[in-house]
C-alpha atoms as a PDB file:
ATOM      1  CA  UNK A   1       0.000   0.000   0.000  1.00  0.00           C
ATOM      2  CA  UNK A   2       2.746   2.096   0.764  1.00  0.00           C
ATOM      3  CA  UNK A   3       4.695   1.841  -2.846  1.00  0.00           C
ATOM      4  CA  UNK A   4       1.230   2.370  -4.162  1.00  0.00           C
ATOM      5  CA  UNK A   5       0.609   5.764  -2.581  1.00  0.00           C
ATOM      6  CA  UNK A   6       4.367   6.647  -3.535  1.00  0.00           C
ATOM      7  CA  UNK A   7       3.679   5.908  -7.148  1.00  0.00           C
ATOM      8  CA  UNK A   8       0.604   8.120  -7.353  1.00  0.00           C
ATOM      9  CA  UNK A   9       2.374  10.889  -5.836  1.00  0.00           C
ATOM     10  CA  UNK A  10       5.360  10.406  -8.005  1.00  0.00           C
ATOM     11  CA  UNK A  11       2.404  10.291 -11.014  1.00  0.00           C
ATOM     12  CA  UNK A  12       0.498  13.296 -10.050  1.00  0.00           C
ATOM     13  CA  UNK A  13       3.711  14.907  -9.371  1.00  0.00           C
ATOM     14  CA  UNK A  14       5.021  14.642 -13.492  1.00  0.00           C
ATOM     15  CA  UNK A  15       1.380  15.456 -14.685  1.00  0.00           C
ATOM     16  CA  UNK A  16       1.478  19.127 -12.340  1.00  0.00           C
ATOM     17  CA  UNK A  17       5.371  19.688 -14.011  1.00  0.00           C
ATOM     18  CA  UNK A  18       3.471  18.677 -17.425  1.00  0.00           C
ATOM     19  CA  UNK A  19       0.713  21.388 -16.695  1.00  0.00           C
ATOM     20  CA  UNK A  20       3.466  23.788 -15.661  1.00  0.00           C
ATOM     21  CA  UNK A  21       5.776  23.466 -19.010  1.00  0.00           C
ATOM     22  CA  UNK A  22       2.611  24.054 -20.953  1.00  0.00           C
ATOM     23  CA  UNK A  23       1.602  27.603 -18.925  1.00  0.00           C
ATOM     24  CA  UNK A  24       4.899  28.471 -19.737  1.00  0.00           C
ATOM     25  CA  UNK A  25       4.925  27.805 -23.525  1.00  0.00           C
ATOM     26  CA  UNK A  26       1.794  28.806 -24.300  1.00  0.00           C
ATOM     27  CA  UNK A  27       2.313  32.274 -22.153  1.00  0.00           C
ATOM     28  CA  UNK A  28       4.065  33.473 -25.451  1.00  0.00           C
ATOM     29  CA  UNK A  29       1.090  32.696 -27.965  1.00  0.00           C
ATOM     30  CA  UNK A  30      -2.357  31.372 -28.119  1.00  0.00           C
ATOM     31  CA  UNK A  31      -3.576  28.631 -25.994  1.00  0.00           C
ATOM     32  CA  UNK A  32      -6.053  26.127 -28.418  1.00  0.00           C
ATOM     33  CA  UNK A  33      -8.144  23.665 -26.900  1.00  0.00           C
ATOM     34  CA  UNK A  34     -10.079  20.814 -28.418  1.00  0.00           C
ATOM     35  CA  UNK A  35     -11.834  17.504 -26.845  1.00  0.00           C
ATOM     36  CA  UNK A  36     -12.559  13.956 -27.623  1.00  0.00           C
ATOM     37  CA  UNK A  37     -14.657  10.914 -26.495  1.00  0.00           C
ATOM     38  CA  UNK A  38     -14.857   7.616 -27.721  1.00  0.00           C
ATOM     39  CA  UNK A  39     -15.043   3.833 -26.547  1.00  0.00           C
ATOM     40  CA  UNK A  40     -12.484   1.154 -25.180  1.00  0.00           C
ATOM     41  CA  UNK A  41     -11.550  -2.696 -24.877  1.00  0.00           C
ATOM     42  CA  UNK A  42      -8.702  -3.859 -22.690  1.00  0.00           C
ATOM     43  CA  UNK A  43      -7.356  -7.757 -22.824  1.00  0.00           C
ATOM     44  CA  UNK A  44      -6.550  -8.746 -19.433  1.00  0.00           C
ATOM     45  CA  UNK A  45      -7.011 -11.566 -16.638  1.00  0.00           C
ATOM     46  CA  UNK A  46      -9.079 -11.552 -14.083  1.00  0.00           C
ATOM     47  CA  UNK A  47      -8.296 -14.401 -11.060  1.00  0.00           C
ATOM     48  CA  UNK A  48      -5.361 -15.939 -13.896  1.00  0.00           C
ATOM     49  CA  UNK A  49      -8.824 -16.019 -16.281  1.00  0.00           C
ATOM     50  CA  UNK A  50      -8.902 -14.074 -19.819  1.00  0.00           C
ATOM     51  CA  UNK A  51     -11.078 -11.056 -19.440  1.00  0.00           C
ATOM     52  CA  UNK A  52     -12.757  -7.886 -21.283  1.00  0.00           C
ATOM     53  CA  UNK A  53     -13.100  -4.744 -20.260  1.00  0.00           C
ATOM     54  CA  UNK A  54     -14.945  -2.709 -22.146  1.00  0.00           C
ATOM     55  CA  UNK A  55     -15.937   1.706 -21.503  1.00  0.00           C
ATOM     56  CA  UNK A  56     -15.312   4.928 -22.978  1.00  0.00           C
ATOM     57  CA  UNK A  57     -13.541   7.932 -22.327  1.00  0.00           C
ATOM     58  CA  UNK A  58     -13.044  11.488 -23.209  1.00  0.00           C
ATOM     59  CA  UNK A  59     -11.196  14.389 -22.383  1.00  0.00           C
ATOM     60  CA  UNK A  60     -10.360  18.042 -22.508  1.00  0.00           C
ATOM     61  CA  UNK A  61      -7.327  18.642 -24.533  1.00  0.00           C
ATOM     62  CA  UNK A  62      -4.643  21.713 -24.084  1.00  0.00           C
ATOM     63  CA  UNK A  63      -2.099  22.272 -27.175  1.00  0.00           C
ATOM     64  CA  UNK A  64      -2.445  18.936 -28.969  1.00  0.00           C
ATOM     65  CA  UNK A  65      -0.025  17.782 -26.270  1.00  0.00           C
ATOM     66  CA  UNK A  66      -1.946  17.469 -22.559  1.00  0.00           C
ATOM     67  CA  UNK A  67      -5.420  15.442 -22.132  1.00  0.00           C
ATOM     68  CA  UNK A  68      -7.651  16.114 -18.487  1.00  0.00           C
ATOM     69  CA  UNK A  69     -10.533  14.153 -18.559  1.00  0.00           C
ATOM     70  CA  UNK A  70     -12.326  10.799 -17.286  1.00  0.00           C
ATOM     71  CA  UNK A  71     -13.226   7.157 -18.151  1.00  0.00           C
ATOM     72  CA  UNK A  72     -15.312   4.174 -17.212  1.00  0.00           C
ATOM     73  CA  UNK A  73     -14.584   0.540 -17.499  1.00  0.00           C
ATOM     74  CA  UNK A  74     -16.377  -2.736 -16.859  1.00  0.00           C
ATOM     75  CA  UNK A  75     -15.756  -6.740 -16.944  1.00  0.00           C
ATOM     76  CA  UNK A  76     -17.846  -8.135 -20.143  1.00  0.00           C
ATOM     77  CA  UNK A  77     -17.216 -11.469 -19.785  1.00  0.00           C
ATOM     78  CA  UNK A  78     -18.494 -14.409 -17.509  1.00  0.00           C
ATOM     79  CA  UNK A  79     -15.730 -15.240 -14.540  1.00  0.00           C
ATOM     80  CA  UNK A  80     -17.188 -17.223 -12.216  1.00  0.00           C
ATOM     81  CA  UNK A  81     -16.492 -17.220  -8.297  1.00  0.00           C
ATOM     82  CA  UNK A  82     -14.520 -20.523  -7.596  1.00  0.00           C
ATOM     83  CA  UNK A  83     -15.552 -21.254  -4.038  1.00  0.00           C
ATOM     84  CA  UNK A  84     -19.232 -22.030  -3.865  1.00  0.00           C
ATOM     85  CA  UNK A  85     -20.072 -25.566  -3.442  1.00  0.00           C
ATOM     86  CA  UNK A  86     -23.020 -25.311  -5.850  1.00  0.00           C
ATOM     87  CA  UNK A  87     -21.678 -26.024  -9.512  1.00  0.00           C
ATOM     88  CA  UNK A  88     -24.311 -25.385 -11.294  1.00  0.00           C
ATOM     89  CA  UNK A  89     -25.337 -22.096  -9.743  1.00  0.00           C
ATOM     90  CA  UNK A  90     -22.164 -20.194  -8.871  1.00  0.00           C
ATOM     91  CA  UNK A  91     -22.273 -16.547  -9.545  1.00  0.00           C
ATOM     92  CA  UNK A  92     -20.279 -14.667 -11.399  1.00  0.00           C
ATOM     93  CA  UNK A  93     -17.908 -11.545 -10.633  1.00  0.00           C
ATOM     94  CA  UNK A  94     -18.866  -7.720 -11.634  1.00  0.00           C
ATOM     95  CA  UNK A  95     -16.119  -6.183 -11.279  1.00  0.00           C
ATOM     96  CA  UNK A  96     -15.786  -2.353 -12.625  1.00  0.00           C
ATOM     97  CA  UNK A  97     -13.999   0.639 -11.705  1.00  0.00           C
ATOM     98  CA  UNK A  98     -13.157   4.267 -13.265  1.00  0.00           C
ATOM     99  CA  UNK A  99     -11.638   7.949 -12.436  1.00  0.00           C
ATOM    100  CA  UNK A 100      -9.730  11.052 -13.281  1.00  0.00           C
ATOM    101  CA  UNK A 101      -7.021  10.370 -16.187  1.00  0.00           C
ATOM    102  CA  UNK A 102      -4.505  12.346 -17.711  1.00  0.00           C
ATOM    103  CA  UNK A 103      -2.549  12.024 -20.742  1.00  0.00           C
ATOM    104  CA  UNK A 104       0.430  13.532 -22.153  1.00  0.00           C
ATOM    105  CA  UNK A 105       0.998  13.306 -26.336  1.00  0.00           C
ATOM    106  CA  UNK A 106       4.293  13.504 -27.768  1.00  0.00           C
ATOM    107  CA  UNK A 107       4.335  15.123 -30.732  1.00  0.00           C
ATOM    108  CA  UNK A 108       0.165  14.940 -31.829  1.00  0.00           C
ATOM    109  CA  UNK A 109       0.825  16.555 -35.361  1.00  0.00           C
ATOM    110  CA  UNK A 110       2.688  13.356 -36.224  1.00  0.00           C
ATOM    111  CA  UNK A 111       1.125  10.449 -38.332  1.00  0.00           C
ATOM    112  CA  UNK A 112       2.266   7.787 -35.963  1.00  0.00           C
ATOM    113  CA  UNK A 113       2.861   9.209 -32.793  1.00  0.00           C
ATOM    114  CA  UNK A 114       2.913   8.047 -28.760  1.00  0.00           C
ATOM    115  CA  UNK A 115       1.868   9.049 -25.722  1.00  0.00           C
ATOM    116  CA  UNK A 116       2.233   8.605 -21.494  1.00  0.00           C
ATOM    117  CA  UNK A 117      -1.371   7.904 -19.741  1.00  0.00           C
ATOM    118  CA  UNK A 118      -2.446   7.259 -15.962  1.00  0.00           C
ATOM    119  CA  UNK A 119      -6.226   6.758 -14.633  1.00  0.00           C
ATOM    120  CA  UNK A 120      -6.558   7.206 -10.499  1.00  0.00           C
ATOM    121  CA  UNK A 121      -9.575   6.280  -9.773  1.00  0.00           C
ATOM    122  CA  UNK A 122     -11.602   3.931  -7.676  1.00  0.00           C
ATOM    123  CA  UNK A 123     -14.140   0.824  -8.356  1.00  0.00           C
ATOM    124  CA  UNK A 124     -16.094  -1.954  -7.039  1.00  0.00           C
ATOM    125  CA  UNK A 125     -16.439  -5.619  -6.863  1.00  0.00           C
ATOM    126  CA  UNK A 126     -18.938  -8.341  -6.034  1.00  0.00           C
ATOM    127  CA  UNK A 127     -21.445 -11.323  -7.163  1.00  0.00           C
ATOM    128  CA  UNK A 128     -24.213 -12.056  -9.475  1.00  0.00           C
ATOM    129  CA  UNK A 129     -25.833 -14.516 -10.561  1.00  0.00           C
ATOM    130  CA  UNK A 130     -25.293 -16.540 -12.841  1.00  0.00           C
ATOM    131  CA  UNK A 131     -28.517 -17.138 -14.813  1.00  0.00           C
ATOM    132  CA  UNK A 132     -29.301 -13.584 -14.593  1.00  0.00           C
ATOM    133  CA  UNK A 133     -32.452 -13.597 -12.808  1.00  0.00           C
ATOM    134  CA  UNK A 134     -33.051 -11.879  -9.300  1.00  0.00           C
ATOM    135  CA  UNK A 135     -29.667 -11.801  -8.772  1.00  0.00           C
ATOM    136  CA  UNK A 136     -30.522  -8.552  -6.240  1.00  0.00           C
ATOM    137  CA  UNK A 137     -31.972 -11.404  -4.306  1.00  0.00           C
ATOM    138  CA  UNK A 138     -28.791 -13.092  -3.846  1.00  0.00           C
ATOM    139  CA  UNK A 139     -27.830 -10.033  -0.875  1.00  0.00           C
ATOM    140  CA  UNK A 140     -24.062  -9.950  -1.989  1.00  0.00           C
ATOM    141  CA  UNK A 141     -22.287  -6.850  -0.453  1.00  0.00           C
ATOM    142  CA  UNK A 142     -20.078  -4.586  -2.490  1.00  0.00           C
ATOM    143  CA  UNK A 143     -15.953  -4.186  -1.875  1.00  0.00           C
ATOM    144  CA  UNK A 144     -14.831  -0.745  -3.138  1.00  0.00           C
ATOM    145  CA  UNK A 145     -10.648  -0.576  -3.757  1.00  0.00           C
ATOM    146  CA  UNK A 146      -8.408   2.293  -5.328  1.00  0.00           C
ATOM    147  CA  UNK A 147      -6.501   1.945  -8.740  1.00  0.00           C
ATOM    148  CA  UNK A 148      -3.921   3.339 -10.241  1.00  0.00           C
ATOM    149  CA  UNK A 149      -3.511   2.480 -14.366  1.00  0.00           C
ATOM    150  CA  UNK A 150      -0.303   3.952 -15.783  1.00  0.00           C
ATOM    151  CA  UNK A 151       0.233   3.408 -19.602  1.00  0.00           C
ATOM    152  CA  UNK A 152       1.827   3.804 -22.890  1.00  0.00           C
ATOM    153  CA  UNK A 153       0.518   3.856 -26.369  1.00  0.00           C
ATOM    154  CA  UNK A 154       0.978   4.274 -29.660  1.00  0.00           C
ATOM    155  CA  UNK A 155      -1.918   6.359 -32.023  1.00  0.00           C
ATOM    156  CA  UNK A 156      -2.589   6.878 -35.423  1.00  0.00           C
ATOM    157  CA  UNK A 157      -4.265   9.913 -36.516  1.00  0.00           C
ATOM    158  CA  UNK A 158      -6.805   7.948 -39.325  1.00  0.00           C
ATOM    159  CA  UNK A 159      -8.543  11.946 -40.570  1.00  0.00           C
ATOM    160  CA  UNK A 160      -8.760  15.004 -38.806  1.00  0.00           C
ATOM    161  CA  UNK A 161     -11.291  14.092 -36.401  1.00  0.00           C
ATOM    162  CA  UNK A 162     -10.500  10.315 -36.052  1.00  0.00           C
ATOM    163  CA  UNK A 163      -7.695   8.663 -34.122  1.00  0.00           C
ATOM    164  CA  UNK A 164      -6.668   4.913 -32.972  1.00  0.00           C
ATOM    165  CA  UNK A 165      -4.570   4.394 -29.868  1.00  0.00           C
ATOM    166  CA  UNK A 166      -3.399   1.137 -28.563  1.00  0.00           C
ATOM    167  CA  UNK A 167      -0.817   0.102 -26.333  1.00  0.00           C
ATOM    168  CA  UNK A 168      -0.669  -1.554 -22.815  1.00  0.00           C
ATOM    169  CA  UNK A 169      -0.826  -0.456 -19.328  1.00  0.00           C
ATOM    170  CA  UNK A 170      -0.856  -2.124 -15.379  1.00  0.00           C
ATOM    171  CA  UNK A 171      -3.634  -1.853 -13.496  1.00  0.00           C
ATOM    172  CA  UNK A 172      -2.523  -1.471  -9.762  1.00  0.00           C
ATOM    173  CA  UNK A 173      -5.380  -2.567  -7.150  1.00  0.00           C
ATOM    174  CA  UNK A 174      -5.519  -2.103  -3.587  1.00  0.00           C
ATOM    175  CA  UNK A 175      -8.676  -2.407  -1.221  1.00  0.00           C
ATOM    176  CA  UNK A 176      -9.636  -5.755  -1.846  1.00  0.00           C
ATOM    177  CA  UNK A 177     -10.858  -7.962   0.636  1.00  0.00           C
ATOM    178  CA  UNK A 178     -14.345  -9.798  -0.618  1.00  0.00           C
ATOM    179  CA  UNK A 179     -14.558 -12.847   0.397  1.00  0.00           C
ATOM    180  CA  UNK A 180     -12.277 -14.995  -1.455  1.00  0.00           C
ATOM    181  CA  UNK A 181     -10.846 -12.331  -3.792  1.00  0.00           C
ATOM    182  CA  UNK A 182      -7.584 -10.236  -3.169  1.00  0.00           C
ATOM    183  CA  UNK A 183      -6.097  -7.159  -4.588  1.00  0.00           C
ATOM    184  CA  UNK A 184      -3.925 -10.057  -6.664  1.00  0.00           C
ATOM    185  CA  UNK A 185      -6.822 -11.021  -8.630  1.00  0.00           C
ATOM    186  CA  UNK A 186      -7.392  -8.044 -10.110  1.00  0.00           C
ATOM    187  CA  UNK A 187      -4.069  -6.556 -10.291  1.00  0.00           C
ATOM    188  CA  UNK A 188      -1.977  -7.008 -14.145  1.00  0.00           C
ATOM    189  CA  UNK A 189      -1.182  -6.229 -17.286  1.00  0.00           C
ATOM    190  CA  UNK A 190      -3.909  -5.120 -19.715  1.00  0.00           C
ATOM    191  CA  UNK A 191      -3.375  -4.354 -24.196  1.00  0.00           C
ATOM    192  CA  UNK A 192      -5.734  -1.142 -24.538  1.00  0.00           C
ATOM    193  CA  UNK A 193      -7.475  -0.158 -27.876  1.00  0.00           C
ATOM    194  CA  UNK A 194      -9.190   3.066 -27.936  1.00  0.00           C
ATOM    195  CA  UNK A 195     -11.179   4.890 -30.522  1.00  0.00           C
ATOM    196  CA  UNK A 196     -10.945   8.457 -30.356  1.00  0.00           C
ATOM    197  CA  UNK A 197     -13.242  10.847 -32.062  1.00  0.00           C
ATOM    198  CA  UNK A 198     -13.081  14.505 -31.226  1.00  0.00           C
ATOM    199  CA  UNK A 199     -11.028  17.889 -32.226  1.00  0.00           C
ATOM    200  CA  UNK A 200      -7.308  17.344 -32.040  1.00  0.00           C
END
């Protein structure tokens, strides 16, 4: 927990010298502005199981070069719980989470270009059902955690308006304590497409 509160400092740290370089520069000529929104998948695992996440994001963005904005994600696919004693009526996990992100581009006027991304946010976790009826009735309490999702990518500009990023990130998790689940589970690597659609 420690290291994890270090790193977001360190992270939040860059992001306010980021913010600072860019007052500077654009204190000598026009500041231009622009925004964007558009949906994402990440490949990951969930409990050492292949998972989906899929939600959207969008942003303000500064200069072509500094993105403050927000996003959403949530697990698509079926992972069930691997504990209950009833195998043909275990529930499966929602798991889900989202926050504040920031994003730095390196050089956006580029064709192929890259750029430095971290979400701190928070989420939840718990149970449902698995054949997707009354599930409420099942009384399964919710376990909120923080994360903390640095990442790098690689984006295309496709037209004016229309950009594909991709790249991976870690998804750092800490909070956990549901049941059978730990921070571990949840915790890991993830390959991140994202369709962006928006002024540039």
């Amino acid at each position: 927990m420690k290291k994890l509160i270090q790193l977001t400092l360190v992270s939040l740290l860059l992001c306010f010298q980021i913010i600072a370089q860019e007052q500077t520069l654009v204190g000598t000529g026009e500041m231009s502005n622009g925004g964007f929104g558009g949906p994402v998948i990440k490949y990951t695992q969930i409990k050492n199981e292949p998972a989906v996440l899929v939600g959207g994001r969008g942003g303000w963005i500064i200069n072509h070069t500094f993105i403050i904005g927000g996003g959403g994600y949530g697990l698509a696919n079926q992972i069930e719980a691997d504990y209950f004693t009833d195998y043909y009526n275990k529930p499966y996990i929602n798991f889900g989470y989202g926050g504040f992100e920031l994003e730095y581009i390196i050089q956006s006027d580029k064709l192929v270009h890259f750029s430095i991304y971290t979400l701190i946010g928070a989420g939840g976790v718990n149970y449902r059902d698995n054949t997707y009826n009354n599930w409420e009735d099942w009384d399964y309490n919710s376990d909120e955690f923080f994360v903390l999702e640095p990442a790098l990518n690689v984006e295309v500009n496709i037209t004016s308006f229309f950009r594909i990023n991709a790249g991976a990130n870690y998804r750092f998790i800490s909070g956990v304590s549901y049941d059978n689940l730990k921070n571990e589970d949840f915790s890991g690597f993830s390959g991140v497409l994202t369709i962006k659609f928006g002024s540039f």
